[in-house]
Protein backbone atom coordinates (compact mmCIF):
# COMPACT_ATOMS: atom_id res chain seq x y z
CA UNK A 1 0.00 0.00 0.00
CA UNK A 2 2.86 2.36 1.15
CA UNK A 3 4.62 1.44 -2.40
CA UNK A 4 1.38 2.01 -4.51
CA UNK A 5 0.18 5.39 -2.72
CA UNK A 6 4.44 6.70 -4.10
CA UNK A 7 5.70 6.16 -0.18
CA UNK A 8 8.87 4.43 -1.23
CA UNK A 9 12.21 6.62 -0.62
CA UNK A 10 14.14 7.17 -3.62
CA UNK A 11 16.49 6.54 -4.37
CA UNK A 12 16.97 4.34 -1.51
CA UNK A 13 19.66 4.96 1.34
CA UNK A 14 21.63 1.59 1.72
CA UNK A 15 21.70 0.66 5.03
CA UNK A 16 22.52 -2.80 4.88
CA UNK A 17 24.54 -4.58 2.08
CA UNK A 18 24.71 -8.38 1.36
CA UNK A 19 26.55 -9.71 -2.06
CA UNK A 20 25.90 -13.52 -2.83
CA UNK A 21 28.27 -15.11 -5.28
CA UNK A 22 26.33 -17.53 -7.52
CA UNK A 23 27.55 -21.46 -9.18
CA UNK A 24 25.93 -23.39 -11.15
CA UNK A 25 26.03 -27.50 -11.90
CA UNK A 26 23.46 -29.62 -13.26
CA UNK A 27 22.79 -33.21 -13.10
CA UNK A 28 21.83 -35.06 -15.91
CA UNK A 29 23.23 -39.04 -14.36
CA UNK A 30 25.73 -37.73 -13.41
CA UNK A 31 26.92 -34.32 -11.92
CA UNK A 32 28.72 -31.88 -14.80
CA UNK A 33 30.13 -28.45 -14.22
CA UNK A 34 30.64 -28.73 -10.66
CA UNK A 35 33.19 -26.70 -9.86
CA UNK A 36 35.06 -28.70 -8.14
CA UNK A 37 38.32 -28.45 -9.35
CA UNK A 38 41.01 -27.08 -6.44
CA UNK A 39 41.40 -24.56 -8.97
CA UNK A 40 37.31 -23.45 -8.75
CA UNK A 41 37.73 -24.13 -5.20
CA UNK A 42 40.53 -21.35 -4.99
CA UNK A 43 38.60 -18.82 -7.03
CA UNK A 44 35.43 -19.25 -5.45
CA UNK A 45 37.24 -18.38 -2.00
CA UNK A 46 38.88 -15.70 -3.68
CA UNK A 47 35.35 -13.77 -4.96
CA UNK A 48 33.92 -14.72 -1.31
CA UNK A 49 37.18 -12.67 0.66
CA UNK A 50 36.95 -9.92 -2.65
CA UNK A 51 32.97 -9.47 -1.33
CA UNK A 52 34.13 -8.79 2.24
CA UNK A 53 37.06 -6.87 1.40
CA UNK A 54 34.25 -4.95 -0.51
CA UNK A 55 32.80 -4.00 2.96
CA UNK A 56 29.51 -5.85 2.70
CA UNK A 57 27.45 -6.36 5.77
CA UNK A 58 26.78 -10.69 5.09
CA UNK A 59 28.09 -12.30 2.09
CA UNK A 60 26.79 -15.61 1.10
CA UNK A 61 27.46 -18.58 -1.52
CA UNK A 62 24.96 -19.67 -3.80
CA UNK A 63 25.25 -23.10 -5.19
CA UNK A 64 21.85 -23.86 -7.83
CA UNK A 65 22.00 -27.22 -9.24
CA UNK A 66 19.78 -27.92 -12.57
CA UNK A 67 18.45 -31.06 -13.65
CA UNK A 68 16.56 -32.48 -17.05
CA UNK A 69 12.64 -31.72 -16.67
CA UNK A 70 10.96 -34.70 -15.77
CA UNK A 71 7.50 -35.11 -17.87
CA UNK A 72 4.87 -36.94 -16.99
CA UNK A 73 6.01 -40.57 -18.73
CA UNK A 74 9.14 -39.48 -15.66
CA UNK A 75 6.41 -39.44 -12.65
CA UNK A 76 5.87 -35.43 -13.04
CA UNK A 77 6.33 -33.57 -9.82
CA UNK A 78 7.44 -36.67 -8.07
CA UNK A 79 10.00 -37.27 -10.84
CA UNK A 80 11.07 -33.80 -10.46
CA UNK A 81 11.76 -34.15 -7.05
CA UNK A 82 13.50 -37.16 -7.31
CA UNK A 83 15.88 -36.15 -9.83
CA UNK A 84 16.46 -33.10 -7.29
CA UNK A 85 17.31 -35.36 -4.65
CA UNK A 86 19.75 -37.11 -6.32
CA UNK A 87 21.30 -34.43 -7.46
CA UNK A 88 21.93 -33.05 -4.28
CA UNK A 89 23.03 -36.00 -2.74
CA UNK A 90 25.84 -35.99 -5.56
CA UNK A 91 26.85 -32.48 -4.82
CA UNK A 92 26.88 -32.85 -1.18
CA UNK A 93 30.73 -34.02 -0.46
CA UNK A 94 31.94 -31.31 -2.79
CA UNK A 95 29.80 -28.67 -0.99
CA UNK A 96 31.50 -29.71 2.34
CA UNK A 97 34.55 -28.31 0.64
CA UNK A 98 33.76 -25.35 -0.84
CA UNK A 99 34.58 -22.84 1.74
CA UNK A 100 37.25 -22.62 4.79
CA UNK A 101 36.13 -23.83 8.10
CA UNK A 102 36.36 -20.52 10.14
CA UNK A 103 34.57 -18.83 7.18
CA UNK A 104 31.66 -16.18 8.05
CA UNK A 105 30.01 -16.80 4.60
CA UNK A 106 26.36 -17.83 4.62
CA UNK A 107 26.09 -21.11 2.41
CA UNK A 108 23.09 -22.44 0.43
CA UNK A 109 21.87 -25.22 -1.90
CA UNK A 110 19.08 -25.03 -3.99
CA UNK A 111 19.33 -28.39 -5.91
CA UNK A 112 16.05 -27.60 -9.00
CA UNK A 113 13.79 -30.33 -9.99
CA UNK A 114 11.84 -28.98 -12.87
CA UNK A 115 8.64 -30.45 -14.88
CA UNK A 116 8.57 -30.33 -18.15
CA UNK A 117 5.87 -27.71 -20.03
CA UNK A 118 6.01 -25.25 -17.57
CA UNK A 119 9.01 -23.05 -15.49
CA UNK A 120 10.49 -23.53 -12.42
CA UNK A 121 8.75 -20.67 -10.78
CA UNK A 122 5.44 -22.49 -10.90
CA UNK A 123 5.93 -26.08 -11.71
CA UNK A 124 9.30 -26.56 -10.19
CA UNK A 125 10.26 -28.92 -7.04
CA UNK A 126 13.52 -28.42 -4.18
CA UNK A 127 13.76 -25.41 -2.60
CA UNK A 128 17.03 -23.78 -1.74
CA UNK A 129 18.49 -25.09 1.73
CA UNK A 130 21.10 -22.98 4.23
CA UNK A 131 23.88 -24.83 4.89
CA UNK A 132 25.70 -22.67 6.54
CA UNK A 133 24.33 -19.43 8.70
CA UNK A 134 25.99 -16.33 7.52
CA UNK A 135 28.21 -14.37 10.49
CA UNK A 136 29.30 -10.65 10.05
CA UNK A 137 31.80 -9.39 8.12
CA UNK A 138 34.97 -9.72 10.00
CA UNK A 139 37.06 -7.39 8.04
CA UNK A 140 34.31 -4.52 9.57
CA UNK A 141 34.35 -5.42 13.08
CA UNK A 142 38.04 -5.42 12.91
CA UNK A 143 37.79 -1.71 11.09
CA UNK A 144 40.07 -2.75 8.10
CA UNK A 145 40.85 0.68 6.68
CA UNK A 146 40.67 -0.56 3.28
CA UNK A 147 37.62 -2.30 3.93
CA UNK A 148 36.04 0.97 5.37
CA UNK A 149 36.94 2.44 2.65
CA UNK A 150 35.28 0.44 -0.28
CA UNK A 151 32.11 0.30 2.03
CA UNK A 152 31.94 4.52 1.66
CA UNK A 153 32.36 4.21 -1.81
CA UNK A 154 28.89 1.57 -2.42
CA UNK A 155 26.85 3.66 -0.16
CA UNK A 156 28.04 6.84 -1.40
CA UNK A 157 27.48 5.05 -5.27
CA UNK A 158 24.35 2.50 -4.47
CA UNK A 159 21.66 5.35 -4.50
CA UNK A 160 23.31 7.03 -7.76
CA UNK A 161 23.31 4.70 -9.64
CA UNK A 162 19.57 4.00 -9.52
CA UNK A 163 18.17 7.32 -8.88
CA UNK A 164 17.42 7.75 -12.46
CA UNK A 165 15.15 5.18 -12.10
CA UNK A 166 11.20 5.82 -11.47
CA UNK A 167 10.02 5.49 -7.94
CA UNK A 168 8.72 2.30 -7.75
CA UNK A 169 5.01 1.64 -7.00
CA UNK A 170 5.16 -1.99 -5.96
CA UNK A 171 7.58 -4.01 -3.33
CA UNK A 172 10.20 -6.13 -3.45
CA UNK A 173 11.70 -3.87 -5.52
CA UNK A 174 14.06 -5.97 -8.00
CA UNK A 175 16.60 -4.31 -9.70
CA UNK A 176 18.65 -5.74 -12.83
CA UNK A 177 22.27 -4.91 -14.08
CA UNK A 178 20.65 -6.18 -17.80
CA UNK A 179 23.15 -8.01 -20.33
CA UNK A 180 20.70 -7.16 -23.18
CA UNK A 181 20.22 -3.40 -22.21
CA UNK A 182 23.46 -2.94 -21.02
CA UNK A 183 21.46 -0.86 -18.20
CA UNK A 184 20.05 -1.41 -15.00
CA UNK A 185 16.17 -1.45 -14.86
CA UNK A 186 13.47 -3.45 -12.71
CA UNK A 187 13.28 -7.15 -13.34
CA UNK A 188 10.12 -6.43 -15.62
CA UNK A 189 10.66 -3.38 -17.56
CA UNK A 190 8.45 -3.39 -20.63
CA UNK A 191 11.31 -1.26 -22.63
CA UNK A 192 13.74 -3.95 -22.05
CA UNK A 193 14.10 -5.93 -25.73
CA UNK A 194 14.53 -8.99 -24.07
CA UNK A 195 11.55 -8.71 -21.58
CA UNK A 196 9.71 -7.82 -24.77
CA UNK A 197 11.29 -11.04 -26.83
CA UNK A 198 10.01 -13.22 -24.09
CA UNK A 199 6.70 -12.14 -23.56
């Protein structure tokens, strides 16, 4: 209601920041793409430590884990599901080893069933799981100058960048850094040429 009657803030003040570093796998047998390589291993802990150094308030890792659409002939929903399951039980020993033990990240899961003829949003199965509950940044409680620093910068920058944008009249408010566009916009914007494409 507050969104709708133009009650929204804008461009917002950041307050709070969180960055969430995103993998993907999928599972068709057999797991592919994992990431699992000491090499991904290193460079996955590198982007975690570059969000914190960043000045972030959480960070967290993101681990989504497609599978082939199971149709009805493949038990549907249930097939979906299944397929999920195995997939993360396949993942799960390289997820143990994905981050450092004394690590503040927040870690998650979110192993996708999907059903064919429709999208994951509404005909999907497996939700996303926390592994791993998320601690404060260390680098700010132990007021790491350069740290400090970069955190000025995004909240001087976060508000900035989207104050161009309209005031938005609805809530969550999702905002898109679009390949296509090469612009930000919200999730939905009806000028975007591939929002248009897809519709």
């Amino acid at each position: 209601m507050i969104s709708e009657a133009n009650g929204l803030a804008w461009p917002p003040k950041p307050v709070f920041i969180v960055g969430i570093e995103v993998k993907c796998a999928y599972f068709t047998d057999r797991l592919k793409a994992s990431k699992s390589s000491e090499e991904k291993v290193a460079g996955i802990r590198n982007q975690i430590e570059y969000l914190e150094r960043m000045g972030l308030d959480r960070v967290g890792l993101l681990d989504v884990i497609g599978s082939e659409p199971a149709y009805q002939e493949d038990g549907g929903w249930l097939g979906a599901l299944h397929r999920a399951s195995r997939s993360l039980d396949a993942m799960n020993g390289i997820l143990k080893d994905r981050l450092p033990p004394d690590s503040t990240s927040a870690q998650f899961v979110w192993s996708v069933g999907s059903v064919g003829g429709g999208d994951e949003s509404i005909r999907g199965a497996g939700q996303p799981r926390m592994l791993r509950q998320p601690k404060r940044n260390s680098r700010l409680e132990s007021q790491v100058p350069e740290t400090l620093a970069y955190r000025a910068a995004l909240l001087e920058n976060i508000p900035k960048l989207v104050a161009d944008l309209p005031v938005p009249r609805y809530f969550p408010v999702l905002i898109i850094d679009c390949r296509k566009c090469k612009a930000l916009h919200f999730l939905e914007d009806p000028s975007c040429s591939w929002n248009r494409r897809a519709a």
